[in-house]
PDB file of N, CA and C in Angstrom:
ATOM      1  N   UNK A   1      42.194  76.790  59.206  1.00  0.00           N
ATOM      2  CA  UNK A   1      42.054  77.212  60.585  1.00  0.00           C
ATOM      3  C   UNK A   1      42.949  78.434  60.804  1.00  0.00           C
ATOM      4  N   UNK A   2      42.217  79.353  61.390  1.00  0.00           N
ATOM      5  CA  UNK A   2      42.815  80.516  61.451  1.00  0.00           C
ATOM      6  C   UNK A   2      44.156  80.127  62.943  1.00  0.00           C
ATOM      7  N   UNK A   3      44.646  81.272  62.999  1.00  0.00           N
ATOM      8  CA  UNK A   3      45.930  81.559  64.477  1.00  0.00           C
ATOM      9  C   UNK A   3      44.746  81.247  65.493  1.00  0.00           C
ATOM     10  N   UNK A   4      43.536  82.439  65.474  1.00  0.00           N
ATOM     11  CA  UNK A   4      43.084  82.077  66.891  1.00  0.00           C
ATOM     12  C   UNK A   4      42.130  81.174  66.877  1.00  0.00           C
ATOM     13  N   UNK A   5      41.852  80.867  66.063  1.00  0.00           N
ATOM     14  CA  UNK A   5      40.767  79.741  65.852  1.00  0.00           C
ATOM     15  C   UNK A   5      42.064  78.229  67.000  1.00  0.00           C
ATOM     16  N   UNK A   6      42.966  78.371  66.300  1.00  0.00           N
ATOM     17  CA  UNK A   6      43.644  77.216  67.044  1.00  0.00           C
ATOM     18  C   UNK A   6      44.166  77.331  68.050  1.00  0.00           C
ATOM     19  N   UNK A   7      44.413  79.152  68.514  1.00  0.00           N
ATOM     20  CA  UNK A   7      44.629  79.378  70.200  1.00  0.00           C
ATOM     21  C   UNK A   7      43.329  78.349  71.122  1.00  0.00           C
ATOM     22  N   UNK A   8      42.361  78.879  70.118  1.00  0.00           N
ATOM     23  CA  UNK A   8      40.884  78.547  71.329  1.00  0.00           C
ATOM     24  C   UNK A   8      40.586  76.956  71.393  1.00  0.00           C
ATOM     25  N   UNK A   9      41.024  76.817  70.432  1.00  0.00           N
ATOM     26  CA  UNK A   9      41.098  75.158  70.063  1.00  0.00           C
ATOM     27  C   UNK A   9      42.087  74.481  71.476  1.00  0.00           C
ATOM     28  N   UNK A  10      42.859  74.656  71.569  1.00  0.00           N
ATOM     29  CA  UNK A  10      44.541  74.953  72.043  1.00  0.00           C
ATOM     30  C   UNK A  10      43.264  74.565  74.096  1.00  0.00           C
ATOM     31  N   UNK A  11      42.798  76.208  74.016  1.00  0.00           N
ATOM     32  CA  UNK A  11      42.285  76.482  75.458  1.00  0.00           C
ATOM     33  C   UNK A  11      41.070  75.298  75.702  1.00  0.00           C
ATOM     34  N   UNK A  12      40.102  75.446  74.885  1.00  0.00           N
ATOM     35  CA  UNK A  12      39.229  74.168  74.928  1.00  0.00           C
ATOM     36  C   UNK A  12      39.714  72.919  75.244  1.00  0.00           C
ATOM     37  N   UNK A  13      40.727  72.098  74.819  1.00  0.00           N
ATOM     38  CA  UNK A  13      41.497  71.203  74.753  1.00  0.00           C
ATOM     39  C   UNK A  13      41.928  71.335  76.560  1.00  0.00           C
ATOM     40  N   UNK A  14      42.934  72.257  76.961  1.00  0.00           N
ATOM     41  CA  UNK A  14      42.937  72.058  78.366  1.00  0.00           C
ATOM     42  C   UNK A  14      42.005  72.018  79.154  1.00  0.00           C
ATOM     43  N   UNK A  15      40.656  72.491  78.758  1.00  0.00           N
ATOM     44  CA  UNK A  15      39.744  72.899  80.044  1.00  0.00           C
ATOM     45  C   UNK A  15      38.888  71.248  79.787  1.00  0.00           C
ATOM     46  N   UNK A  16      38.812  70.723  78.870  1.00  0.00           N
ATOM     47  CA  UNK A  16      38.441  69.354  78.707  1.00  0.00           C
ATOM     48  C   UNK A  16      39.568  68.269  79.466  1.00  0.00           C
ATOM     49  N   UNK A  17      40.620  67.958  79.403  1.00  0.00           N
ATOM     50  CA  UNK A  17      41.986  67.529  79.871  1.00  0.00           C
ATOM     51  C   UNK A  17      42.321  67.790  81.218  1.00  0.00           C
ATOM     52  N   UNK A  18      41.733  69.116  82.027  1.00  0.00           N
ATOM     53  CA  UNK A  18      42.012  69.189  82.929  1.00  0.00           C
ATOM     54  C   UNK A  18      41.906  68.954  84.402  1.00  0.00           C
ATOM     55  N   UNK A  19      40.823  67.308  84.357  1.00  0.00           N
ATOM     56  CA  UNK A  19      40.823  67.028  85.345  1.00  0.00           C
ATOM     57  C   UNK A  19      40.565  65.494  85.265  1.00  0.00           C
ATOM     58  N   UNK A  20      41.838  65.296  84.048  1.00  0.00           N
ATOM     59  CA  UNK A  20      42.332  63.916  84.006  1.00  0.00           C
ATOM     60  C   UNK A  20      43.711  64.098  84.139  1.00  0.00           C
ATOM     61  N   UNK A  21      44.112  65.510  83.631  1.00  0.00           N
ATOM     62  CA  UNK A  21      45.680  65.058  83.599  1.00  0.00           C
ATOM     63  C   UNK A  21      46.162  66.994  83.456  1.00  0.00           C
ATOM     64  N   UNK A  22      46.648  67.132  84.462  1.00  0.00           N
ATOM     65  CA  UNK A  22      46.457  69.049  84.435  1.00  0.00           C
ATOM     66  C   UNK A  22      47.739  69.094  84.146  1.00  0.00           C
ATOM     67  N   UNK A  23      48.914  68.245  83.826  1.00  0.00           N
ATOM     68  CA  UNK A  23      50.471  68.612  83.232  1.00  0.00           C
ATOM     69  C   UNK A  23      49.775  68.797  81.912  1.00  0.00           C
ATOM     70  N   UNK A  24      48.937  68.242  81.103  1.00  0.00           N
ATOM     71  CA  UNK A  24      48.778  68.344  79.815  1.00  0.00           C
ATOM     72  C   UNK A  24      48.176  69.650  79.417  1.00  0.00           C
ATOM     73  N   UNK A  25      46.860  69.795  80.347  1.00  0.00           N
ATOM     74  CA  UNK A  25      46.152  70.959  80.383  1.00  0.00           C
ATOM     75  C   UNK A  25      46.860  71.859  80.376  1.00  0.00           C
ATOM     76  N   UNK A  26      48.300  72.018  81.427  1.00  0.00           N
ATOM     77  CA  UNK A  26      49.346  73.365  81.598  1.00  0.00           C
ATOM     78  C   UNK A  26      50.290  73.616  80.158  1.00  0.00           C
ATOM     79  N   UNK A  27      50.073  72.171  79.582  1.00  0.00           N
ATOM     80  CA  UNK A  27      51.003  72.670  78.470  1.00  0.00           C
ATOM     81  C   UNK A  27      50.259  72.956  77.485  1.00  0.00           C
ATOM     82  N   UNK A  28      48.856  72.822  77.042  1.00  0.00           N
ATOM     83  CA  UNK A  28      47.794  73.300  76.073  1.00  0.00           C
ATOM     84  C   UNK A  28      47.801  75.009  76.205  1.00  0.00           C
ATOM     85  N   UNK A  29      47.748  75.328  77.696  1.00  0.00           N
ATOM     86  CA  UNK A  29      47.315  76.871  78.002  1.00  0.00           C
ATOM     87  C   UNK A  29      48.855  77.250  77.795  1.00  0.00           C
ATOM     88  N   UNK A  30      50.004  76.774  78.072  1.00  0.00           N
ATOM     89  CA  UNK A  30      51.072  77.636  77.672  1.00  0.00           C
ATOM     90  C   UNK A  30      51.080  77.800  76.142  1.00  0.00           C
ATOM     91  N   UNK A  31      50.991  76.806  75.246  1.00  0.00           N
ATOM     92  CA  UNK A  31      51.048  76.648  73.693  1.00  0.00           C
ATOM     93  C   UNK A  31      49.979  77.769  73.336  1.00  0.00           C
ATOM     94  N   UNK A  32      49.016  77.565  74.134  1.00  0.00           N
ATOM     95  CA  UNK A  32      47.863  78.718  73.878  1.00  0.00           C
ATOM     96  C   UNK A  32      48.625  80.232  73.722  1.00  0.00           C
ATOM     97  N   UNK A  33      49.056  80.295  75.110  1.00  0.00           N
ATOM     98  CA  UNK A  33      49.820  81.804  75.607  1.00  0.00           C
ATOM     99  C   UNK A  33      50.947  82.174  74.346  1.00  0.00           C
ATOM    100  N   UNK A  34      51.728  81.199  74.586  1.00  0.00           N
ATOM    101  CA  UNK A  34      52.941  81.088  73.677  1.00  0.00           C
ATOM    102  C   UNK A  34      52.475  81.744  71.978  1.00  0.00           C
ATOM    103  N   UNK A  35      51.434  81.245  71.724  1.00  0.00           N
ATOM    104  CA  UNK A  35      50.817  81.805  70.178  1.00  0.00           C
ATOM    105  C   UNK A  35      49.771  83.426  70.022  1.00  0.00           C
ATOM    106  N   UNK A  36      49.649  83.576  71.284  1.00  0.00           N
ATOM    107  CA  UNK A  36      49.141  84.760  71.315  1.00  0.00           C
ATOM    108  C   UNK A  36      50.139  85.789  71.256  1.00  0.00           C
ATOM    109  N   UNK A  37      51.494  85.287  71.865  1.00  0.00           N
ATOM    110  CA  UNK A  37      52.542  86.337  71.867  1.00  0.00           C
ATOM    111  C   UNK A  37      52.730  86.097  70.719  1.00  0.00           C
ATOM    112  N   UNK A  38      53.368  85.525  70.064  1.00  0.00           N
ATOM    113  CA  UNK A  38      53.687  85.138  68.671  1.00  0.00           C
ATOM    114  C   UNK A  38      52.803  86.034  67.311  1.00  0.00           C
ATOM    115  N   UNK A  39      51.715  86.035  67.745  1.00  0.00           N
ATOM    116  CA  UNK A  39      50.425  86.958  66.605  1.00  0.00           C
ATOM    117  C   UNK A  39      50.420  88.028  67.184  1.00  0.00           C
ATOM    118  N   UNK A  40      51.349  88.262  68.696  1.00  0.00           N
ATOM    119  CA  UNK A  40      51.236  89.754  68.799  1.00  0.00           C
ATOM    120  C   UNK A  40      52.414  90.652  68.448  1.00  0.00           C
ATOM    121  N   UNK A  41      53.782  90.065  68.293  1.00  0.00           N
ATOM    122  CA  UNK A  41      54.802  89.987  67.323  1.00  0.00           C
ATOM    123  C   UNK A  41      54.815  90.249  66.248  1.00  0.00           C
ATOM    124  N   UNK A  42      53.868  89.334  65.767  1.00  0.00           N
ATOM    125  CA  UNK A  42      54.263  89.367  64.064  1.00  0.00           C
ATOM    126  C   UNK A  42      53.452  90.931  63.958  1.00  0.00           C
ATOM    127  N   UNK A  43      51.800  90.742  64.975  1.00  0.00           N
ATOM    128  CA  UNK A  43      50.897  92.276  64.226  1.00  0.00           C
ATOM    129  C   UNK A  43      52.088  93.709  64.522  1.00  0.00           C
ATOM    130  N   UNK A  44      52.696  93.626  65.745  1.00  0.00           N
ATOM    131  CA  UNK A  44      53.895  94.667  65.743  1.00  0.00           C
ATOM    132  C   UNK A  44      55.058  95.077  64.765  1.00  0.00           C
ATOM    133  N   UNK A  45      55.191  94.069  64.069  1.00  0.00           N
ATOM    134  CA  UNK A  45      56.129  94.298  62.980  1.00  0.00           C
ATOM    135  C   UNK A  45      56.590  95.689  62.521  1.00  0.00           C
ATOM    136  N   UNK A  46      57.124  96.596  62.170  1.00  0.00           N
ATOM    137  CA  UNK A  46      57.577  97.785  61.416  1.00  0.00           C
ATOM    138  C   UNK A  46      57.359  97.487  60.382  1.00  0.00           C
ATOM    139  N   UNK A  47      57.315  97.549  59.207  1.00  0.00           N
ATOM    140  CA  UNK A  47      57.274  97.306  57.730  1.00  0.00           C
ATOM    141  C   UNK A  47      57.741  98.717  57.051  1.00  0.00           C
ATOM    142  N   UNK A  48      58.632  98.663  56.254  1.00  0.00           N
ATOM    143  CA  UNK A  48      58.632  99.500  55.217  1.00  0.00           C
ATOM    144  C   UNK A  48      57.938 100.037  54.220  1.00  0.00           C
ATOM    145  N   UNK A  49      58.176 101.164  53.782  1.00  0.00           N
ATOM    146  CA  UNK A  49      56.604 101.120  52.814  1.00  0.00           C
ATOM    147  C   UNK A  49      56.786 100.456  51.728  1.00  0.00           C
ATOM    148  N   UNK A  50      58.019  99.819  51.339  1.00  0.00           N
ATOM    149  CA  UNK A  50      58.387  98.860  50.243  1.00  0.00           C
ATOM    150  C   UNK A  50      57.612  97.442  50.784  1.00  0.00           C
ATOM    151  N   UNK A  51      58.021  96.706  51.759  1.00  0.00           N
ATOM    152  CA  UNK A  51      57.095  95.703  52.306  1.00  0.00           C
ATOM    153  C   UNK A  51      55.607  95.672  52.951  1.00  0.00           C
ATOM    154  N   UNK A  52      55.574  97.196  53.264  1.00  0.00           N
ATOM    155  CA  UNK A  52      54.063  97.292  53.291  1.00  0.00           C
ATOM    156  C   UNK A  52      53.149  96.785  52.043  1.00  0.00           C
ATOM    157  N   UNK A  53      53.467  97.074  50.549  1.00  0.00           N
ATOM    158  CA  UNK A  53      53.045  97.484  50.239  1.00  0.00           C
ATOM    159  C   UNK A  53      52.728  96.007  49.270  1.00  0.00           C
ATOM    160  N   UNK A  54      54.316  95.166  49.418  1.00  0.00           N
ATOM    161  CA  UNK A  54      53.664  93.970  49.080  1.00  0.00           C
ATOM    162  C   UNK A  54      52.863  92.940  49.755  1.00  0.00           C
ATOM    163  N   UNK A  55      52.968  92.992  50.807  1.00  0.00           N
ATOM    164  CA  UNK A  55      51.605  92.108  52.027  1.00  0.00           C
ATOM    165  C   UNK A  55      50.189  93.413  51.627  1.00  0.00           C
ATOM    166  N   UNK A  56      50.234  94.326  51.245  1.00  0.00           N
ATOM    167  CA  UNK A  56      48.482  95.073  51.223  1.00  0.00           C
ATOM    168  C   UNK A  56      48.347  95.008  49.543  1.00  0.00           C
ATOM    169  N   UNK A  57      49.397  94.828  48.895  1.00  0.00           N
ATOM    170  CA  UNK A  57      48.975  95.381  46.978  1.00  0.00           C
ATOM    171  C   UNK A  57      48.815  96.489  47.132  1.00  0.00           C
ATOM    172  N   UNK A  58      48.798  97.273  48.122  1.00  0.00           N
ATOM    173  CA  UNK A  58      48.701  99.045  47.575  1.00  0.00           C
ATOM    174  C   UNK A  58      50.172  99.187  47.165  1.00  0.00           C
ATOM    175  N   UNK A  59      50.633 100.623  46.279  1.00  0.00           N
ATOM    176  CA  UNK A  59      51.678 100.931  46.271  1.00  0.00           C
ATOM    177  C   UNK A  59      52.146 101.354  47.162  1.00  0.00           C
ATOM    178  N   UNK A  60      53.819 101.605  47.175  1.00  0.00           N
ATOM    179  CA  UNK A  60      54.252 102.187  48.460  1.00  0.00           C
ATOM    180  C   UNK A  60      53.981 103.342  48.180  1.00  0.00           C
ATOM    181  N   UNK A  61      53.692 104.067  47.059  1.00  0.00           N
ATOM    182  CA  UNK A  61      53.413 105.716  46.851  1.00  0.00           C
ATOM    183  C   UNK A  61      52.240 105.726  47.415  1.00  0.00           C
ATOM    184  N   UNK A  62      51.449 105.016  47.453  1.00  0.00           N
ATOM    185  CA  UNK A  62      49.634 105.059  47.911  1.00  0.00           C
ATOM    186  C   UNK A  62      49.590 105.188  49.560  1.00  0.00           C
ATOM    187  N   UNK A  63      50.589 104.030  49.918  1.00  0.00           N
ATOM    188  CA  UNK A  63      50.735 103.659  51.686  1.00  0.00           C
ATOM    189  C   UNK A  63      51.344 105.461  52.495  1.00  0.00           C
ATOM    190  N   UNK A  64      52.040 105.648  51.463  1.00  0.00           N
ATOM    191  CA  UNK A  64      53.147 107.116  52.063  1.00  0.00           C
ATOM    192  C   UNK A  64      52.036 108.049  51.977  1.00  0.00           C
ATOM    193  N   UNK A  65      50.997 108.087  50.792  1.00  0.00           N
ATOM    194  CA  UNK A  65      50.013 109.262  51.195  1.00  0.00           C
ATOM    195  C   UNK A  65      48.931 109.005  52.287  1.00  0.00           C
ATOM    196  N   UNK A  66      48.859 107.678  52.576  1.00  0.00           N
ATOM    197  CA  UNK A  66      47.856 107.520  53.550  1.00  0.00           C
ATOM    198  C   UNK A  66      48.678 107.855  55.157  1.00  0.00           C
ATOM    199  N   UNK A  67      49.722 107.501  54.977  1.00  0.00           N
ATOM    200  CA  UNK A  67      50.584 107.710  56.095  1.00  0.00           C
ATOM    201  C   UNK A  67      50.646 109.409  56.475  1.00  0.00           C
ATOM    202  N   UNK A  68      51.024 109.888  55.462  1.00  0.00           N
ATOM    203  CA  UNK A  68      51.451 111.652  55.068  1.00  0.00           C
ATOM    204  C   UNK A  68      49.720 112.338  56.124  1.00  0.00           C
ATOM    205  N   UNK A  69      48.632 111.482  55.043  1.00  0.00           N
ATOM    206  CA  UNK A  69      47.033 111.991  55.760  1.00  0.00           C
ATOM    207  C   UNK A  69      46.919 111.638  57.185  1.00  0.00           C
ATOM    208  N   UNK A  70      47.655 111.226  57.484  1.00  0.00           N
ATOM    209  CA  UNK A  70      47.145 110.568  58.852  1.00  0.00           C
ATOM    210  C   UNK A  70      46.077 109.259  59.065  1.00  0.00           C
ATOM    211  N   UNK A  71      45.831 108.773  57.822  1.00  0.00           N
ATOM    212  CA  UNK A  71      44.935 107.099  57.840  1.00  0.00           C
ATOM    213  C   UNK A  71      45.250 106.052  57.798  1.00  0.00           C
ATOM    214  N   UNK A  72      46.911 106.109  58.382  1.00  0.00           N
ATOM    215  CA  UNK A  72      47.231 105.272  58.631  1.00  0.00           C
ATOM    216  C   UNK A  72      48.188 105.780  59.488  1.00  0.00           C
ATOM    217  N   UNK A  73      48.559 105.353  61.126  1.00  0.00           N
ATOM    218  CA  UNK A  73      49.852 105.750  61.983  1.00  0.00           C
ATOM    219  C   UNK A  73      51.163 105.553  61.124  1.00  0.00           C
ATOM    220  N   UNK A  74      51.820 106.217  61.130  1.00  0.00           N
ATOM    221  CA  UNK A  74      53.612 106.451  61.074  1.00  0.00           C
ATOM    222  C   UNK A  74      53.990 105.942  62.070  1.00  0.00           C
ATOM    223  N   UNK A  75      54.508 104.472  61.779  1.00  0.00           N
ATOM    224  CA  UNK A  75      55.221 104.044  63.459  1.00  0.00           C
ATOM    225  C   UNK A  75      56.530 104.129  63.519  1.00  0.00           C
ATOM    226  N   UNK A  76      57.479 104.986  61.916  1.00  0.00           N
ATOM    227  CA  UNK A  76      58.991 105.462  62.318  1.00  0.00           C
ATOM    228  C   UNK A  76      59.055 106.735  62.491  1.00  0.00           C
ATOM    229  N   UNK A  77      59.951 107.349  61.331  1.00  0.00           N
ATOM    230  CA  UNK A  77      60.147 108.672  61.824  1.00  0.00           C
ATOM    231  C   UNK A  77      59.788 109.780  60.542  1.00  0.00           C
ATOM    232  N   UNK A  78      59.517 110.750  60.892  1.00  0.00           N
ATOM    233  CA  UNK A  78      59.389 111.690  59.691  1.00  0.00           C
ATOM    234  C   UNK A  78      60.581 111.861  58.482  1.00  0.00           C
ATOM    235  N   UNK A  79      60.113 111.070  56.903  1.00  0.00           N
ATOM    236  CA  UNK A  79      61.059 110.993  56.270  1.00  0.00           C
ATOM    237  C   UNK A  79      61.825 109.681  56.134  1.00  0.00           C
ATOM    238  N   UNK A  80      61.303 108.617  57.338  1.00  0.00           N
ATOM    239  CA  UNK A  80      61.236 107.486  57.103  1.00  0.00           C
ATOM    240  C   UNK A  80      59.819 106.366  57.723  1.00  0.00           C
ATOM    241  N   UNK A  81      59.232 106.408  56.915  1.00  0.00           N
ATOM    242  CA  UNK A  81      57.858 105.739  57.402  1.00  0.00           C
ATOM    243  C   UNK A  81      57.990 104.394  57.797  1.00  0.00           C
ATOM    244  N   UNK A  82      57.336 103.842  58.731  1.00  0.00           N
ATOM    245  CA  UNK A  82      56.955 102.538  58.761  1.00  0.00           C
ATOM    246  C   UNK A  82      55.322 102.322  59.209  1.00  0.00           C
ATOM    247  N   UNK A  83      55.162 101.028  58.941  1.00  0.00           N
ATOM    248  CA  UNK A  83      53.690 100.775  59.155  1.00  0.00           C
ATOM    249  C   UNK A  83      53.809  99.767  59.741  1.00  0.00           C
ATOM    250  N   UNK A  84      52.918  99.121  60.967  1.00  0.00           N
ATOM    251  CA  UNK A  84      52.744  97.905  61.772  1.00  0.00           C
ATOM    252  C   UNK A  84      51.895  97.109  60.735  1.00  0.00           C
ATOM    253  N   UNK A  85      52.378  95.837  60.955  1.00  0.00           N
ATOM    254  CA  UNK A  85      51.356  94.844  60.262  1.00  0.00           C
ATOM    255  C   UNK A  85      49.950  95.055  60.407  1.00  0.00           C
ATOM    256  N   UNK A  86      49.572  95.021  61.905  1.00  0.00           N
ATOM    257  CA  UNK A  86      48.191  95.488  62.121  1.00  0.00           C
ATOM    258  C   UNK A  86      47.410  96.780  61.481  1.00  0.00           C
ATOM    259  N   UNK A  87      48.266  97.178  60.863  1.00  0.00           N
ATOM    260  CA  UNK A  87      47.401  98.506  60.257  1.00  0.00           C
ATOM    261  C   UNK A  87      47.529  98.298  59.141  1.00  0.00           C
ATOM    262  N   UNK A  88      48.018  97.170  58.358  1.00  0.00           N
ATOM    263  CA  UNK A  88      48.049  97.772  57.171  1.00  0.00           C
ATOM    264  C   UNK A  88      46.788  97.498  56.411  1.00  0.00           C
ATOM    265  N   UNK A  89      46.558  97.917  55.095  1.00  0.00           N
ATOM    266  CA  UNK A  89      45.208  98.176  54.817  1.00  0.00           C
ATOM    267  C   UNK A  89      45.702  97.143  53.747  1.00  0.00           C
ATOM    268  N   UNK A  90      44.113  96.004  53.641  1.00  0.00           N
ATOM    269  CA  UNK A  90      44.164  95.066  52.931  1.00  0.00           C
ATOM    270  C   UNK A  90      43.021  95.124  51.812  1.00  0.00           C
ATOM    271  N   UNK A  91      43.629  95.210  50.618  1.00  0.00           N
ATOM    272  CA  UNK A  91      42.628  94.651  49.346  1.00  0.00           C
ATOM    273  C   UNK A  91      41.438  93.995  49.134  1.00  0.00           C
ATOM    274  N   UNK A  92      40.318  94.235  48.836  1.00  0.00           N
ATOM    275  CA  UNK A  92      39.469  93.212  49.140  1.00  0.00           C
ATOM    276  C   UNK A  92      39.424  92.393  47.794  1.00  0.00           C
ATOM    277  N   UNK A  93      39.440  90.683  48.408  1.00  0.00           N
ATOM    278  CA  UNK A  93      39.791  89.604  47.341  1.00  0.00           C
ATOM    279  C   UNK A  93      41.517  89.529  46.658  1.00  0.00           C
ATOM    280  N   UNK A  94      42.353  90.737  47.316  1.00  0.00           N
ATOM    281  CA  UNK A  94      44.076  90.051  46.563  1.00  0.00           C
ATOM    282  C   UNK A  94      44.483  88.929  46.907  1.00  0.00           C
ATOM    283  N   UNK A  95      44.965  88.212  46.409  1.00  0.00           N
ATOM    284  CA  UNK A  95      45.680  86.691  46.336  1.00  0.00           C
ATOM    285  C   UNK A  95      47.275  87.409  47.173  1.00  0.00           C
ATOM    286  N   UNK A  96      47.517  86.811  48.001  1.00  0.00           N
ATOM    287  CA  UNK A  96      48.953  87.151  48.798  1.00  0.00           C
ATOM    288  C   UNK A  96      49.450  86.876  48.036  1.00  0.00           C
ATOM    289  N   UNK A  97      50.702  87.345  47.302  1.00  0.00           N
ATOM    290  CA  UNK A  97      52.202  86.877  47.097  1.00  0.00           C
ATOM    291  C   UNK A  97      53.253  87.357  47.950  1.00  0.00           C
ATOM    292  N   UNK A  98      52.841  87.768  49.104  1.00  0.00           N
ATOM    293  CA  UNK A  98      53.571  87.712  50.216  1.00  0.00           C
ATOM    294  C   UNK A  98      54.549  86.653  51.043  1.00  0.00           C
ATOM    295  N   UNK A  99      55.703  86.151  50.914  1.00  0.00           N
ATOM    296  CA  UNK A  99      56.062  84.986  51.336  1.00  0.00           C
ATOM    297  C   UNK A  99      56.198  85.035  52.967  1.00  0.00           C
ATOM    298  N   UNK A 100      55.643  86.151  53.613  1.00  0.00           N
ATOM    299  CA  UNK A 100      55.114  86.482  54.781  1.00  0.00           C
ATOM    300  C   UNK A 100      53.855  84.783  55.071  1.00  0.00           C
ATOM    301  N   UNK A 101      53.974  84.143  56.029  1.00  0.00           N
ATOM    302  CA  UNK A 101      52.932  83.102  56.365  1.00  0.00           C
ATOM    303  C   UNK A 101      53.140  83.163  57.971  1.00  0.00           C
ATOM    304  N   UNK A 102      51.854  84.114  58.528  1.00  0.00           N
ATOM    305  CA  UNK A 102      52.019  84.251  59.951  1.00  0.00           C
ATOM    306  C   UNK A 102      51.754  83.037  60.762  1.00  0.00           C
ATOM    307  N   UNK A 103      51.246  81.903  60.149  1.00  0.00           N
ATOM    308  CA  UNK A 103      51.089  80.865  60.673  1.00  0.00           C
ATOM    309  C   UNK A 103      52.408  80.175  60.631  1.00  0.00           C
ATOM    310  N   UNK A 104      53.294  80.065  59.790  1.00  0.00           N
ATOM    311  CA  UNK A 104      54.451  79.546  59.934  1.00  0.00           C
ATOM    312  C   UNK A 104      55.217  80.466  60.971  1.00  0.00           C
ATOM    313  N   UNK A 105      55.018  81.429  60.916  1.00  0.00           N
ATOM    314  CA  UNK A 105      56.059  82.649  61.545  1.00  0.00           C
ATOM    315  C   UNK A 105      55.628  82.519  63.307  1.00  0.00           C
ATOM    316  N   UNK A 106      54.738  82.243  63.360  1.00  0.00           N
ATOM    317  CA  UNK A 106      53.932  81.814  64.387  1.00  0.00           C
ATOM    318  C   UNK A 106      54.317  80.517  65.240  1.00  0.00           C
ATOM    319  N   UNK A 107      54.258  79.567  64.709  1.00  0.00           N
ATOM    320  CA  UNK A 107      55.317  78.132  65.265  1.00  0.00           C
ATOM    321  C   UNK A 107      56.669  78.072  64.981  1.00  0.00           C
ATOM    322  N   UNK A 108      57.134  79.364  64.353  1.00  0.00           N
ATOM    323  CA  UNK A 108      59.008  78.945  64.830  1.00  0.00           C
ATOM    324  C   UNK A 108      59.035  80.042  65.783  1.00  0.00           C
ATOM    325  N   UNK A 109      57.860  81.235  66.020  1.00  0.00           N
ATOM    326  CA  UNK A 109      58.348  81.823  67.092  1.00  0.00           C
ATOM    327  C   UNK A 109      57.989  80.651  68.253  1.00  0.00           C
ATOM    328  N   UNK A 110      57.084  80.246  68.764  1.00  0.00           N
ATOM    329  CA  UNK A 110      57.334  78.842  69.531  1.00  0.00           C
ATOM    330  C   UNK A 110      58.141  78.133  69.577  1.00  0.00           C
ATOM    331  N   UNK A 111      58.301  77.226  68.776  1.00  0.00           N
ATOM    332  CA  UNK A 111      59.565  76.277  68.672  1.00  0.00           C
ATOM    333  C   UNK A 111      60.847  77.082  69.010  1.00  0.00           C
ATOM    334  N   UNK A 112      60.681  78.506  68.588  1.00  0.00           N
ATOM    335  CA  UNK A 112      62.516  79.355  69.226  1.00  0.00           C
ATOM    336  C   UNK A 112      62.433  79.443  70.703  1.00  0.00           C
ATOM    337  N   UNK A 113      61.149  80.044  71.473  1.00  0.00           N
ATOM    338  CA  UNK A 113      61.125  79.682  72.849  1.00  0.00           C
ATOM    339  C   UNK A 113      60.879  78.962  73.778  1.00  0.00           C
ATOM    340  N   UNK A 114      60.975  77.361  73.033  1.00  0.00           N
ATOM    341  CA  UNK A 114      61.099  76.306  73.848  1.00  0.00           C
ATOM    342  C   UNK A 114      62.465  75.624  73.920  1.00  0.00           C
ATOM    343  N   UNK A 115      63.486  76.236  72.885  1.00  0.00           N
ATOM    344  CA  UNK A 115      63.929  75.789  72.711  1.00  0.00           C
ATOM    345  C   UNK A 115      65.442  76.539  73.517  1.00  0.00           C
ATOM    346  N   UNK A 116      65.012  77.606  73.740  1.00  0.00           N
ATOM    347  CA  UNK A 116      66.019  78.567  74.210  1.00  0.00           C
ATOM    348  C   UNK A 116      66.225  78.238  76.390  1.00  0.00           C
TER     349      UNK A 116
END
């Protein structure tokens, strides 16, 4: 199950719930909310072109010329690149060895703002 596959899961769940018991429903749509920020976090990320390059398998020499062309945004500074998660360009069929897991990264950003 994907992130938003279980946001919508998440919203379905309240709109079924919500007119037996709408404290539950309010806390389905916050958990909902709560994980959308969370996947919008992680896609914001900066990455280096050293960590770019292990979440895409391109090299970081490959990521810096796509960056240099303009086919991919520069989201630091000239001479020091970064790339947002959301852009980075993915392999078709690589096996992650990324110890990046936005689904985990995803419920401790939750669990940190319930807890705060």
């Amino acid at each position: 199950m994907t992130l938003v596959e279980l946001r919508d899961r998440w919203l379905s769940e309240a709109a079924h719930v919500r007119p037996y018991n709408a404290g539950a429903a309010h806390a389905f749509e916050t958990a909902a909310r709560e994980l959308d920020e969370a996947i919008a976090a992680a896609e914001s990320e900066l990455l280096t072109l050293e960590e770019a390059a292990r979440e895409s398998h391109y090299s970081a020499d490959h990521l810096r010329h796509l960056v240099s062309e303009g086919r991919i945004p520069n989201a630091g500074k000239r001479g020091a690149p970064r790339i947002r998660r959301k852009d980075l360009p993915r392999r078709a069929g690589a096996v992650s060895t990324s110890s990046y897991d936005p689904a985990a990264d995803a419920l401790r950003l939750v669990s940190e703002s319930r807890s705060a």
